[in-house]
Every structure is written in structure tokens, then in C-alpha cells.
C-alpha atoms as a PDB file:
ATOM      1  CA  UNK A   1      -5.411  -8.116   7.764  1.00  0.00           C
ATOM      2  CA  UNK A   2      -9.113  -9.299   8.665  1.00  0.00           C
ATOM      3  CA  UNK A   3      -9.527 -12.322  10.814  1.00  0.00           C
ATOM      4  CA  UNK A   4     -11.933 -14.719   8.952  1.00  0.00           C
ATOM      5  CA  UNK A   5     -15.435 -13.894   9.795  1.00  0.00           C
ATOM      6  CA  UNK A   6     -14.825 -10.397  10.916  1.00  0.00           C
ATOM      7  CA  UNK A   7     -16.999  -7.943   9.581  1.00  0.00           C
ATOM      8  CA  UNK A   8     -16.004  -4.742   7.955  1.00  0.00           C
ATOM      9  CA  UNK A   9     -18.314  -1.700   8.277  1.00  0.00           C
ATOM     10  CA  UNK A  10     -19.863   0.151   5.051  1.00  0.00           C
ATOM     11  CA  UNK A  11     -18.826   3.614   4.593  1.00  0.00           C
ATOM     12  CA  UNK A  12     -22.021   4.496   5.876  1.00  0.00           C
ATOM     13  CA  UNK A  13     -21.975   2.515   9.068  1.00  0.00           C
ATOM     14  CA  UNK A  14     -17.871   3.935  10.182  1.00  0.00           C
ATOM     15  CA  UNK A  15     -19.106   7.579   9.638  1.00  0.00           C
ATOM     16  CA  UNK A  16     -21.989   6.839  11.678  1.00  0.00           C
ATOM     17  CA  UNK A  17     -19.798   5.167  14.459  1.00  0.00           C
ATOM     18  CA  UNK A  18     -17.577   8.449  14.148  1.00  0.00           C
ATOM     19  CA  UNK A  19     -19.741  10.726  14.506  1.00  0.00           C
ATOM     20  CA  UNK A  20     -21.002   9.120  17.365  1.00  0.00           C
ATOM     21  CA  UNK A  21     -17.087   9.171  19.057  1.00  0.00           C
ATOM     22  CA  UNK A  22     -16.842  13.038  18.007  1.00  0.00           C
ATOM     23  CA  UNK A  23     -20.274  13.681  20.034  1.00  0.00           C
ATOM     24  CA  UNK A  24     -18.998  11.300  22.457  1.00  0.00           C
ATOM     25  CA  UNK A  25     -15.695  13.675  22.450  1.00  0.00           C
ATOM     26  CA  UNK A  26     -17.120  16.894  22.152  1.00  0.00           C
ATOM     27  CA  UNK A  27     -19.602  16.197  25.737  1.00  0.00           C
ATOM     28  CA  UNK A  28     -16.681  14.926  27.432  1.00  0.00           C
ATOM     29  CA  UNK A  29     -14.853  18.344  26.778  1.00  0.00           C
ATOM     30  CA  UNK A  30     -18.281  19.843  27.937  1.00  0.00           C
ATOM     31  CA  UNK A  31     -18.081  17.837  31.254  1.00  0.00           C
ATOM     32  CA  UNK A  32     -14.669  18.761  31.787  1.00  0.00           C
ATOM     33  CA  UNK A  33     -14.706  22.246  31.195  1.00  0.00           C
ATOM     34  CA  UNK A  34     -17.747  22.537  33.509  1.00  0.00           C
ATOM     35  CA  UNK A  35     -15.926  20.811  36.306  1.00  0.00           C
ATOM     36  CA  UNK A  36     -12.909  23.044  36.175  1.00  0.00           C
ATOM     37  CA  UNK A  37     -15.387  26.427  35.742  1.00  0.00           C
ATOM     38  CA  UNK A  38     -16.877  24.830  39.383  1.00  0.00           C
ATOM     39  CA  UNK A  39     -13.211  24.964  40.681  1.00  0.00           C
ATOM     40  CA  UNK A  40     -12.525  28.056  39.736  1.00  0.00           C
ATOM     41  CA  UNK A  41     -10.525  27.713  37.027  1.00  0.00           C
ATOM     42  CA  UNK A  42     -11.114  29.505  33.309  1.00  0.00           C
ATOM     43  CA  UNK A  43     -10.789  26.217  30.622  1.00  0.00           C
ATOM     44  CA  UNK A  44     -10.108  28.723  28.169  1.00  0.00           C
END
């Protein structure tokens, strides 16, 4: 249930926002996976 007021996003607008988390995700991974390479260990 919506509190009054509270906007809901268009279709449009929540794939937006998602696709902005997954690239959000996806460079996070990056980041992580380059840390462990720099202490020696294989992220795969």
C-alpha cells in the first residue's frame, strides 16, 4: 500500500532506475574482482 502523496514511477522511469542498479552492480563486481587479482587471488 502507497502512503498518500507518494509517487509511483512510470514503467519507463523503474527500468531506468534498474538499469542504473545493474551498472551500479556490475562495476562493483569489477572493483572487487580487481582487488582480489592485486592480492593474488584468481576471482574466477
Amino acid at each position: 500500500m502507497k502512503a498518500e502523496g507518494e509517487l509511483v514511477p512510470t514503467a519507463e522511469e523503474a527500468a531506468k532506475q534498474k538499469q542504473q542498479q545493474v551498472e551500479e552492480e556490475r562495476q562493483r563486481a569489477e572493483q572487487l574482482a580487481e582487488r582480489l587479482k592485486s592480492l593474488g587471488i584468481d576471482p574466477n
